[in-house]
PDB file of N, CA and C in Angstrom:
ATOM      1  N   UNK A   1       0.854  -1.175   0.000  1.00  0.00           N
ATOM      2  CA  UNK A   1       0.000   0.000   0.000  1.00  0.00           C
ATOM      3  C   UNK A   1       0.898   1.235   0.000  1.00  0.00           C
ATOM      4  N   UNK A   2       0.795   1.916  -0.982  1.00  0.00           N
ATOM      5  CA  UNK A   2       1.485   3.329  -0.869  1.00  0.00           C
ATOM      6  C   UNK A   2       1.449   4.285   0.572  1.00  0.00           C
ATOM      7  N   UNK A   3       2.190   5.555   0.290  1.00  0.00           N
ATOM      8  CA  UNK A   3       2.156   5.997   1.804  1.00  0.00           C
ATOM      9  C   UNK A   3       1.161   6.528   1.570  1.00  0.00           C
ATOM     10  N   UNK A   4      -0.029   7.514   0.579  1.00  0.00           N
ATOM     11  CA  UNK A   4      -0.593   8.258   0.241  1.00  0.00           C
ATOM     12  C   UNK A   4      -2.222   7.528   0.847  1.00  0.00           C
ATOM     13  N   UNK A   5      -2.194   6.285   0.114  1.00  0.00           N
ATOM     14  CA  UNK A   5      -3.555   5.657   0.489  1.00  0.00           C
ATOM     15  C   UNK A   5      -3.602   4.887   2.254  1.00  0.00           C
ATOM     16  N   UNK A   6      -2.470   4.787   2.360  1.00  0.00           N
ATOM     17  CA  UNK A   6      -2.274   5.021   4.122  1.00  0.00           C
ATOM     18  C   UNK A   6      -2.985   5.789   5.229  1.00  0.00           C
ATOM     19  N   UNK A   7      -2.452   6.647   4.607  1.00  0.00           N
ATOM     20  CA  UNK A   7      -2.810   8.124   4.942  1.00  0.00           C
ATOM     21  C   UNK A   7      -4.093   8.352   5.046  1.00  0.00           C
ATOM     22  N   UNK A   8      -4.617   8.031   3.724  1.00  0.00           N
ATOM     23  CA  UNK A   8      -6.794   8.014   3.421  1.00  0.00           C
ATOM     24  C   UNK A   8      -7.024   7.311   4.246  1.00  0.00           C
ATOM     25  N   UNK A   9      -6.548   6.050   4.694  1.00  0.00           N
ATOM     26  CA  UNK A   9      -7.139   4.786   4.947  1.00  0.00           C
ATOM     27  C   UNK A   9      -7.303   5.101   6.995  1.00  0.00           C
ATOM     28  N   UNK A  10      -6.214   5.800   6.828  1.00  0.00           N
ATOM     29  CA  UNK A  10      -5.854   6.235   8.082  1.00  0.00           C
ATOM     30  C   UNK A  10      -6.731   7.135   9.011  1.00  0.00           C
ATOM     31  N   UNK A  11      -7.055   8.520   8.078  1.00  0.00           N
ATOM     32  CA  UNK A  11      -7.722   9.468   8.170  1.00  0.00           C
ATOM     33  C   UNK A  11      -9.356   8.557   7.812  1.00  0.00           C
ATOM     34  N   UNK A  12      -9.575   7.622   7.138  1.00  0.00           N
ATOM     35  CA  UNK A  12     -11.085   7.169   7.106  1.00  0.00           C
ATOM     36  C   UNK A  12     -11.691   6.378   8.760  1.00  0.00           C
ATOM     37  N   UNK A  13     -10.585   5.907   8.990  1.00  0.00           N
ATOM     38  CA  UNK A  13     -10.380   4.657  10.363  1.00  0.00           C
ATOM     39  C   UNK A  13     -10.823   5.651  11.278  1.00  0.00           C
ATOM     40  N   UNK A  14      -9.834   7.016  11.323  1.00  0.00           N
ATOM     41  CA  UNK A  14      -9.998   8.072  12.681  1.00  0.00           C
ATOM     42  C   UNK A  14     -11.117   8.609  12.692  1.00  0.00           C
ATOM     43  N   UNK A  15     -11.737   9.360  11.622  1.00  0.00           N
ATOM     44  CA  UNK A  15     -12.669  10.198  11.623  1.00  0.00           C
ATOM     45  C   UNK A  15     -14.002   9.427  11.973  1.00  0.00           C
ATOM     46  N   UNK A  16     -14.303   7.719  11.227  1.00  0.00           N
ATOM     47  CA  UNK A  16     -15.390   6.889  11.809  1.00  0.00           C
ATOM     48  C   UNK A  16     -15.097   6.539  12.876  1.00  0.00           C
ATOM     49  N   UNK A  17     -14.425   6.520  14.057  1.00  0.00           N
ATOM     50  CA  UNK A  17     -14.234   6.273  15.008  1.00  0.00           C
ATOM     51  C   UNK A  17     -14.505   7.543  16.240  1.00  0.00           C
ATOM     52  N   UNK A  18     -14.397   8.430  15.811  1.00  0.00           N
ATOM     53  CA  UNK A  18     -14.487  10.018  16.170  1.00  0.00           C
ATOM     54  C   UNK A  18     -15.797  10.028  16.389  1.00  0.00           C
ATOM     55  N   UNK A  19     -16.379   9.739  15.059  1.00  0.00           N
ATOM     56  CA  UNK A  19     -17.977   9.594  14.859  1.00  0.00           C
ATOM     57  C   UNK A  19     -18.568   8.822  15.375  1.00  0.00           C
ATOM     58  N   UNK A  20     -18.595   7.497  15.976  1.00  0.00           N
ATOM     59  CA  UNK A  20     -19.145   6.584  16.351  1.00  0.00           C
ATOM     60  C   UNK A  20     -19.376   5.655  14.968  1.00  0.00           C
ATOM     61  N   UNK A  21     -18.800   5.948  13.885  1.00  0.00           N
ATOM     62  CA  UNK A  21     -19.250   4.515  13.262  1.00  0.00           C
ATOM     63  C   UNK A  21     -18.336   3.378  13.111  1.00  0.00           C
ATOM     64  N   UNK A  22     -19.064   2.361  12.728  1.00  0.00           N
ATOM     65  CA  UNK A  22     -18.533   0.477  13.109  1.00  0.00           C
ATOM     66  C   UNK A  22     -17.583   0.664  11.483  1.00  0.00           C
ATOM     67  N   UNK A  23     -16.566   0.757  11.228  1.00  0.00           N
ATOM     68  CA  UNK A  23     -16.165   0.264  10.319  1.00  0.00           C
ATOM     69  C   UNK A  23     -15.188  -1.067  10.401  1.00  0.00           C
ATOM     70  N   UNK A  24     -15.476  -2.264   9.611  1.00  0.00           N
ATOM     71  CA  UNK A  24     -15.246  -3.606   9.773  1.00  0.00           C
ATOM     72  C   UNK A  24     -14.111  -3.777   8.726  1.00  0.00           C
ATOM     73  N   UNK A  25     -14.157  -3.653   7.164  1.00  0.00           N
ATOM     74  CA  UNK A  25     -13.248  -3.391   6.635  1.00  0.00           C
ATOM     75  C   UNK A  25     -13.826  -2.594   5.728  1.00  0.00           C
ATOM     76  N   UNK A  26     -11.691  -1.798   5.359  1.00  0.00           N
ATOM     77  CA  UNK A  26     -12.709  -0.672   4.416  1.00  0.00           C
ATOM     78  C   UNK A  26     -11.018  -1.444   2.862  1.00  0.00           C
ATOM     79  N   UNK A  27     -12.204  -1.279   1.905  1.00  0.00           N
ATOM     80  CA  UNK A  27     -11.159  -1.695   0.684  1.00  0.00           C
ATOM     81  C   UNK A  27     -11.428  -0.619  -0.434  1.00  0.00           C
ATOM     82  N   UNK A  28     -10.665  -0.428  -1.344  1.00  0.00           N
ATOM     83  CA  UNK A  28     -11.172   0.669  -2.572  1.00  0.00           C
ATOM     84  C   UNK A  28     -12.483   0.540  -3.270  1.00  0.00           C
ATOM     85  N   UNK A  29     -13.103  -0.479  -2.865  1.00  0.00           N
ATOM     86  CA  UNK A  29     -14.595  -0.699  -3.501  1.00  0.00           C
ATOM     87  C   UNK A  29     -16.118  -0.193  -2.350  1.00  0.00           C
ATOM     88  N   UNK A  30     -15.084  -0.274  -1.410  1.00  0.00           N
ATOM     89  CA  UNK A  30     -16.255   0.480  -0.053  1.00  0.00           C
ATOM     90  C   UNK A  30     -16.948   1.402  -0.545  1.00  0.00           C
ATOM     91  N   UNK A  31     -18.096   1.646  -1.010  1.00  0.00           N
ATOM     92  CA  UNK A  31     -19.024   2.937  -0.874  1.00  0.00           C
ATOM     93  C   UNK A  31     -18.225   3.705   0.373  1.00  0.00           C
ATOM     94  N   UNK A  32     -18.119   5.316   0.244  1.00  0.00           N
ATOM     95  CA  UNK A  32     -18.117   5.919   0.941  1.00  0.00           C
ATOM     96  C   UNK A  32     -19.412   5.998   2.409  1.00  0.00           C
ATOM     97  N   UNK A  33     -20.343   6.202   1.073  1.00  0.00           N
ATOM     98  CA  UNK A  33     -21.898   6.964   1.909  1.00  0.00           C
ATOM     99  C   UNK A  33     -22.762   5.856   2.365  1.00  0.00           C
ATOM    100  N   UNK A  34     -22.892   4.867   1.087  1.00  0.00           N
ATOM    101  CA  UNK A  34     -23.536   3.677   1.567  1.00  0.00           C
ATOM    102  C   UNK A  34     -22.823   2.589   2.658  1.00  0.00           C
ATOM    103  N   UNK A  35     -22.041   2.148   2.068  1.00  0.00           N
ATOM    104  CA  UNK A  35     -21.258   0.933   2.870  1.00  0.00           C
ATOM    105  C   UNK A  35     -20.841   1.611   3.857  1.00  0.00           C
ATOM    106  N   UNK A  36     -19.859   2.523   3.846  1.00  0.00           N
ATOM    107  CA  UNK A  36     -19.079   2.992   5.459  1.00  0.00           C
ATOM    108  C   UNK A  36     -20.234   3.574   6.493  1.00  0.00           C
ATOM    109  N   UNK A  37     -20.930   4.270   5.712  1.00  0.00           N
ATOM    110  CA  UNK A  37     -21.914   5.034   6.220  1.00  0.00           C
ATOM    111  C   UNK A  37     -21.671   6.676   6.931  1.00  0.00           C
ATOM    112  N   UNK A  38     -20.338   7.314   5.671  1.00  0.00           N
ATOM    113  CA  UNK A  38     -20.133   8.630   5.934  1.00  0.00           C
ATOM    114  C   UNK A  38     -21.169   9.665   5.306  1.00  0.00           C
ATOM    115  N   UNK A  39     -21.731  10.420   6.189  1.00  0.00           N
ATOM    116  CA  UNK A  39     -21.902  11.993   5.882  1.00  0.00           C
ATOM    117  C   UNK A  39     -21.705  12.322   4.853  1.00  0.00           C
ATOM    118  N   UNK A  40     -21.974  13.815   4.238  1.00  0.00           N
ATOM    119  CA  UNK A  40     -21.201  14.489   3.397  1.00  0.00           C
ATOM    120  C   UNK A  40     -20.732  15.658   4.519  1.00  0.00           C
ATOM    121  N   UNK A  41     -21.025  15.382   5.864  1.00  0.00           N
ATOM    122  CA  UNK A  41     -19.872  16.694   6.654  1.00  0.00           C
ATOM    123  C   UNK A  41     -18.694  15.821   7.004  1.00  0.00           C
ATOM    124  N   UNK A  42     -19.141  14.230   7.235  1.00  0.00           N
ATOM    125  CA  UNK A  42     -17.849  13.546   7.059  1.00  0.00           C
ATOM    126  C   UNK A  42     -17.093  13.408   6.270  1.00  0.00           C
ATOM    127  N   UNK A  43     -17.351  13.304   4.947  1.00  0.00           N
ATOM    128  CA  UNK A  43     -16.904  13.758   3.922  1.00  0.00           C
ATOM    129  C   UNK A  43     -15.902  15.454   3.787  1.00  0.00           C
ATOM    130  N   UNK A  44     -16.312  15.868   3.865  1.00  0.00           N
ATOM    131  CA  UNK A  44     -16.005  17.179   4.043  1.00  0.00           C
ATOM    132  C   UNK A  44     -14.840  17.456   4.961  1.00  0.00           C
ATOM    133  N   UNK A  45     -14.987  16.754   6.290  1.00  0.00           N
ATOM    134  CA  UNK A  45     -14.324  16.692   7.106  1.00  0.00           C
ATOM    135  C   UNK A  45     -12.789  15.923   6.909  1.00  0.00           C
ATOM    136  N   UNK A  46     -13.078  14.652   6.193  1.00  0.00           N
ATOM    137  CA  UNK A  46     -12.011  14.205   5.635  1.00  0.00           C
ATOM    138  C   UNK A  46     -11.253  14.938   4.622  1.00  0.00           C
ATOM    139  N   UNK A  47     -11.605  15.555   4.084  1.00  0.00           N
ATOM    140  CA  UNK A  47     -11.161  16.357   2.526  1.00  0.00           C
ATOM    141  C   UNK A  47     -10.187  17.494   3.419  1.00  0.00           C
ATOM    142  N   UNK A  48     -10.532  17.563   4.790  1.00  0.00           N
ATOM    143  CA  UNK A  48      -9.890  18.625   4.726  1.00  0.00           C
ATOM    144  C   UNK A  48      -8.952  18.911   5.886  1.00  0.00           C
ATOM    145  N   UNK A  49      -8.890  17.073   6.700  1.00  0.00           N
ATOM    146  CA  UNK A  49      -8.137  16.982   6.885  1.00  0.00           C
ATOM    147  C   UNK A  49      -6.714  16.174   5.896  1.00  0.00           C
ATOM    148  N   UNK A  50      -7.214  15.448   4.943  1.00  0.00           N
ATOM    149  CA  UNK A  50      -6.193  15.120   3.875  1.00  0.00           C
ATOM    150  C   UNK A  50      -5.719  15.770   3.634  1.00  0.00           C
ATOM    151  N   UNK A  51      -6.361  17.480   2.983  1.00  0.00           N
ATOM    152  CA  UNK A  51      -5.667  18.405   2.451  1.00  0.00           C
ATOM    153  C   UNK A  51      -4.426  19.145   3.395  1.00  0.00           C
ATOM    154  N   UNK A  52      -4.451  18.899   4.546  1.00  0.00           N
ATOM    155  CA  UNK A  52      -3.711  19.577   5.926  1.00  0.00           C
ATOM    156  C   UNK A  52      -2.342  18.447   5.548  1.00  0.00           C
ATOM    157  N   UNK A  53      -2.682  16.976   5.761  1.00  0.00           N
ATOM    158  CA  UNK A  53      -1.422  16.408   5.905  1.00  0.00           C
ATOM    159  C   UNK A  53      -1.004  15.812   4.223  1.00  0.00           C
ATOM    160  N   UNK A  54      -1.683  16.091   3.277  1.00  0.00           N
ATOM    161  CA  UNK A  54      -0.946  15.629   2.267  1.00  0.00           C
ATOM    162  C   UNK A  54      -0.602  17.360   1.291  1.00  0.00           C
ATOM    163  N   UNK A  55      -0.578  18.293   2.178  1.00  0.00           N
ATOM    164  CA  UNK A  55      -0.603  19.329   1.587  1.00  0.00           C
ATOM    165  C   UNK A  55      -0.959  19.691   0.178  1.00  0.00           C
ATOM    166  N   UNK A  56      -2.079  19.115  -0.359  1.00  0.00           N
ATOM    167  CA  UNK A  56      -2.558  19.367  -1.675  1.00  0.00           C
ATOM    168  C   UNK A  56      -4.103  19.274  -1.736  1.00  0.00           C
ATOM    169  N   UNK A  57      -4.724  19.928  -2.546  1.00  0.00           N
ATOM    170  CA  UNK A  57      -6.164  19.486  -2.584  1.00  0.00           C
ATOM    171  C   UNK A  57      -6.652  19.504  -4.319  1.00  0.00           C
ATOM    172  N   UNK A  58      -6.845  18.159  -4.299  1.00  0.00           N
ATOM    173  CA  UNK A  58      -6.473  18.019  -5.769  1.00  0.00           C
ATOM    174  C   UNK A  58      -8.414  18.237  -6.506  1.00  0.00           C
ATOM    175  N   UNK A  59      -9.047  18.929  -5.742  1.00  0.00           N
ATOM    176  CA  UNK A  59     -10.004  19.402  -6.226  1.00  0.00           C
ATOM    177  C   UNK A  59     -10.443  20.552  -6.390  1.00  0.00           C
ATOM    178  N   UNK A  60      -9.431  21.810  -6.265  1.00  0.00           N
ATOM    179  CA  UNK A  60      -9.035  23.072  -6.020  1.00  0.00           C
ATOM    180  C   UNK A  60      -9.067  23.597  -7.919  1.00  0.00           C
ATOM    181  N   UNK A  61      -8.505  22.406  -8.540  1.00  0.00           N
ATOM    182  CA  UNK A  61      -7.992  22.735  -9.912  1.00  0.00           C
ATOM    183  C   UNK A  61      -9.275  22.708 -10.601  1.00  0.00           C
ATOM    184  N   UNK A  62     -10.042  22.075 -10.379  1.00  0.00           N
ATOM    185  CA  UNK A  62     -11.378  21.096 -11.063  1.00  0.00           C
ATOM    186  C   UNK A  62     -11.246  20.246 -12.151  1.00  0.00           C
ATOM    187  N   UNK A  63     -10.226  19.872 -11.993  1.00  0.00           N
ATOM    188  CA  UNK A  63      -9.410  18.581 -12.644  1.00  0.00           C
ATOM    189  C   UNK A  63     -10.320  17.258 -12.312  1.00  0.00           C
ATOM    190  N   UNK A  64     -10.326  17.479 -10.858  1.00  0.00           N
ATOM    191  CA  UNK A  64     -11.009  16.444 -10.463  1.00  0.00           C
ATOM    192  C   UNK A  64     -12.422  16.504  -9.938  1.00  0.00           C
ATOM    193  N   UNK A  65     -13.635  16.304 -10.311  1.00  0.00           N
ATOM    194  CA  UNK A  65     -14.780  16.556  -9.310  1.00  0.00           C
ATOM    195  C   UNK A  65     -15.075  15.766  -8.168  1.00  0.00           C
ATOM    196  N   UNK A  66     -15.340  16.619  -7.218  1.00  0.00           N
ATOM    197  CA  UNK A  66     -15.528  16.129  -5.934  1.00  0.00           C
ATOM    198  C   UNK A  66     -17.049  15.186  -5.631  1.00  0.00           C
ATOM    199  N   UNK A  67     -17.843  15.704  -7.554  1.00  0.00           N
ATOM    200  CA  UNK A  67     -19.426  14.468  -6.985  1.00  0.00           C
ATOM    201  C   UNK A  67     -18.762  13.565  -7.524  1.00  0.00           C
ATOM    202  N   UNK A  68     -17.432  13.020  -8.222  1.00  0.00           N
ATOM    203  CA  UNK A  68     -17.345  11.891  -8.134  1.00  0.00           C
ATOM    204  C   UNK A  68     -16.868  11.021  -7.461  1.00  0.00           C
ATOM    205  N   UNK A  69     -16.699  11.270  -6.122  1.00  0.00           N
ATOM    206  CA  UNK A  69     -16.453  10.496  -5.284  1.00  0.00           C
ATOM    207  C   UNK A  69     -17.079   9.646  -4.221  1.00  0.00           C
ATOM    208  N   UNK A  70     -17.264   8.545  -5.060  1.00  0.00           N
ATOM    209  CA  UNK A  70     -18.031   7.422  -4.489  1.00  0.00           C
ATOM    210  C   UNK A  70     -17.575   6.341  -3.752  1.00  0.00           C
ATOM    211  N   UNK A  71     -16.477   6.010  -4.016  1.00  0.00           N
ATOM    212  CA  UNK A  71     -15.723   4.887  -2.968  1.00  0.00           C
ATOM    213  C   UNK A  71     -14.328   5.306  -2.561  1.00  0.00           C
ATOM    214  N   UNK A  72     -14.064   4.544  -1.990  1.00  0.00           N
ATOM    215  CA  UNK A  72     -12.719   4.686  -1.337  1.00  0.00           C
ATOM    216  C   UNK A  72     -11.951   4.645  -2.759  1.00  0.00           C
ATOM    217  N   UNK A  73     -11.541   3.948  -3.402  1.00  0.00           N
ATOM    218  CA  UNK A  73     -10.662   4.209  -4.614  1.00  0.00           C
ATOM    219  C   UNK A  73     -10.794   4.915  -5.152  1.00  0.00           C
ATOM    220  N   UNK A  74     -12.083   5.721  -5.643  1.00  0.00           N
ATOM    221  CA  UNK A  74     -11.916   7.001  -6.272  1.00  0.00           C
ATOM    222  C   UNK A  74     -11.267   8.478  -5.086  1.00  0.00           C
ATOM    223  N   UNK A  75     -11.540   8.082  -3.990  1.00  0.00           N
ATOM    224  CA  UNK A  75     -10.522   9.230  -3.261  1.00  0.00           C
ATOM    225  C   UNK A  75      -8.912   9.009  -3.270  1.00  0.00           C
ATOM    226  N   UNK A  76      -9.196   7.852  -3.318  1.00  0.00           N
ATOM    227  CA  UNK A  76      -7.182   7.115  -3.464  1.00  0.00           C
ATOM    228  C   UNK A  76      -6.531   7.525  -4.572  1.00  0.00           C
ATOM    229  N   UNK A  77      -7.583   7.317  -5.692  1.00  0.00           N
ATOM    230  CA  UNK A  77      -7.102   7.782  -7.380  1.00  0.00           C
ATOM    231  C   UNK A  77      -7.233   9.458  -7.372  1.00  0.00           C
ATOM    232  N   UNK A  78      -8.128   9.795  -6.435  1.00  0.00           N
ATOM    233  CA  UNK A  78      -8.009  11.398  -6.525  1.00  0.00           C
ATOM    234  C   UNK A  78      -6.526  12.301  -6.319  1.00  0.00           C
ATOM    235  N   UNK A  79      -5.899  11.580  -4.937  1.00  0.00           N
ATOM    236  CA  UNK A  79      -5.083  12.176  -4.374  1.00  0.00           C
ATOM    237  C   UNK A  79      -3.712  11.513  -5.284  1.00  0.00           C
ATOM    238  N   UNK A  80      -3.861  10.242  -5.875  1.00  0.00           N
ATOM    239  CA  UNK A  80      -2.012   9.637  -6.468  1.00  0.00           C
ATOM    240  C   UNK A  80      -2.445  10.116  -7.948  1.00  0.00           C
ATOM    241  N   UNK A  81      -2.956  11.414  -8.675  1.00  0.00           N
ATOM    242  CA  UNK A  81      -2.724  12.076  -9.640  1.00  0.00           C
ATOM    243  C   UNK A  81      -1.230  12.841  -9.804  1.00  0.00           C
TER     244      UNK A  81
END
Protein backbone atom coordinates (compact mmCIF):
# COMPACT_ATOMS: atom_id res chain seq x y z
CA UNK A 1 0.00 0.00 0.00
CA UNK A 2 1.48 3.33 -0.87
CA UNK A 3 2.16 6.00 1.80
CA UNK A 4 -0.59 8.26 0.24
CA UNK A 5 -3.56 5.66 0.49
CA UNK A 6 -2.27 5.02 4.12
CA UNK A 7 -2.81 8.12 4.94
CA UNK A 8 -6.79 8.01 3.42
CA UNK A 9 -7.14 4.79 4.95
CA UNK A 10 -5.85 6.24 8.08
CA UNK A 11 -7.72 9.47 8.17
CA UNK A 12 -11.08 7.17 7.11
CA UNK A 13 -10.38 4.66 10.36
CA UNK A 14 -10.00 8.07 12.68
CA UNK A 15 -12.67 10.20 11.62
CA UNK A 16 -15.39 6.89 11.81
CA UNK A 17 -14.23 6.27 15.01
CA UNK A 18 -14.49 10.02 16.17
CA UNK A 19 -17.98 9.59 14.86
CA UNK A 20 -19.14 6.58 16.35
CA UNK A 21 -19.25 4.51 13.26
CA UNK A 22 -18.53 0.48 13.11
CA UNK A 23 -16.16 0.26 10.32
CA UNK A 24 -15.25 -3.61 9.77
CA UNK A 25 -13.25 -3.39 6.64
CA UNK A 26 -12.71 -0.67 4.42
CA UNK A 27 -11.16 -1.69 0.68
CA UNK A 28 -11.17 0.67 -2.57
CA UNK A 29 -14.59 -0.70 -3.50
CA UNK A 30 -16.26 0.48 -0.05
CA UNK A 31 -19.02 2.94 -0.87
CA UNK A 32 -18.12 5.92 0.94
CA UNK A 33 -21.90 6.96 1.91
CA UNK A 34 -23.54 3.68 1.57
CA UNK A 35 -21.26 0.93 2.87
CA UNK A 36 -19.08 2.99 5.46
CA UNK A 37 -21.91 5.03 6.22
CA UNK A 38 -20.13 8.63 5.93
CA UNK A 39 -21.90 11.99 5.88
CA UNK A 40 -21.20 14.49 3.40
CA UNK A 41 -19.87 16.69 6.65
CA UNK A 42 -17.85 13.55 7.06
CA UNK A 43 -16.90 13.76 3.92
CA UNK A 44 -16.01 17.18 4.04
CA UNK A 45 -14.32 16.69 7.11
CA UNK A 46 -12.01 14.21 5.64
CA UNK A 47 -11.16 16.36 2.53
CA UNK A 48 -9.89 18.62 4.73
CA UNK A 49 -8.14 16.98 6.88
CA UNK A 50 -6.19 15.12 3.88
CA UNK A 51 -5.67 18.41 2.45
CA UNK A 52 -3.71 19.58 5.93
CA UNK A 53 -1.42 16.41 5.91
CA UNK A 54 -0.95 15.63 2.27
CA UNK A 55 -0.60 19.33 1.59
CA UNK A 56 -2.56 19.37 -1.67
CA UNK A 57 -6.16 19.49 -2.58
CA UNK A 58 -6.47 18.02 -5.77
CA UNK A 59 -10.00 19.40 -6.23
CA UNK A 60 -9.04 23.07 -6.02
CA UNK A 61 -7.99 22.73 -9.91
CA UNK A 62 -11.38 21.10 -11.06
CA UNK A 63 -9.41 18.58 -12.64
CA UNK A 64 -11.01 16.44 -10.46
CA UNK A 65 -14.78 16.56 -9.31
CA UNK A 66 -15.53 16.13 -5.93
CA UNK A 67 -19.43 14.47 -6.99
CA UNK A 68 -17.35 11.89 -8.13
CA UNK A 69 -16.45 10.50 -5.28
CA UNK A 70 -18.03 7.42 -4.49
CA UNK A 71 -15.72 4.89 -2.97
CA UNK A 72 -12.72 4.69 -1.34
CA UNK A 73 -10.66 4.21 -4.61
CA UNK A 74 -11.92 7.00 -6.27
CA UNK A 75 -10.52 9.23 -3.26
CA UNK A 76 -7.18 7.12 -3.46
CA UNK A 77 -7.10 7.78 -7.38
CA UNK A 78 -8.01 11.40 -6.52
CA UNK A 79 -5.08 12.18 -4.37
CA UNK A 80 -2.01 9.64 -6.47
CA UNK A 81 -2.72 12.08 -9.64
Amino acid sequence: MSQIKQIIYDTLRRVAEEEGLQLDTISDASALIDYLGFRSLHIARILAILEIELSYDPFASGDVPITGLRTVGDLCAAYQR
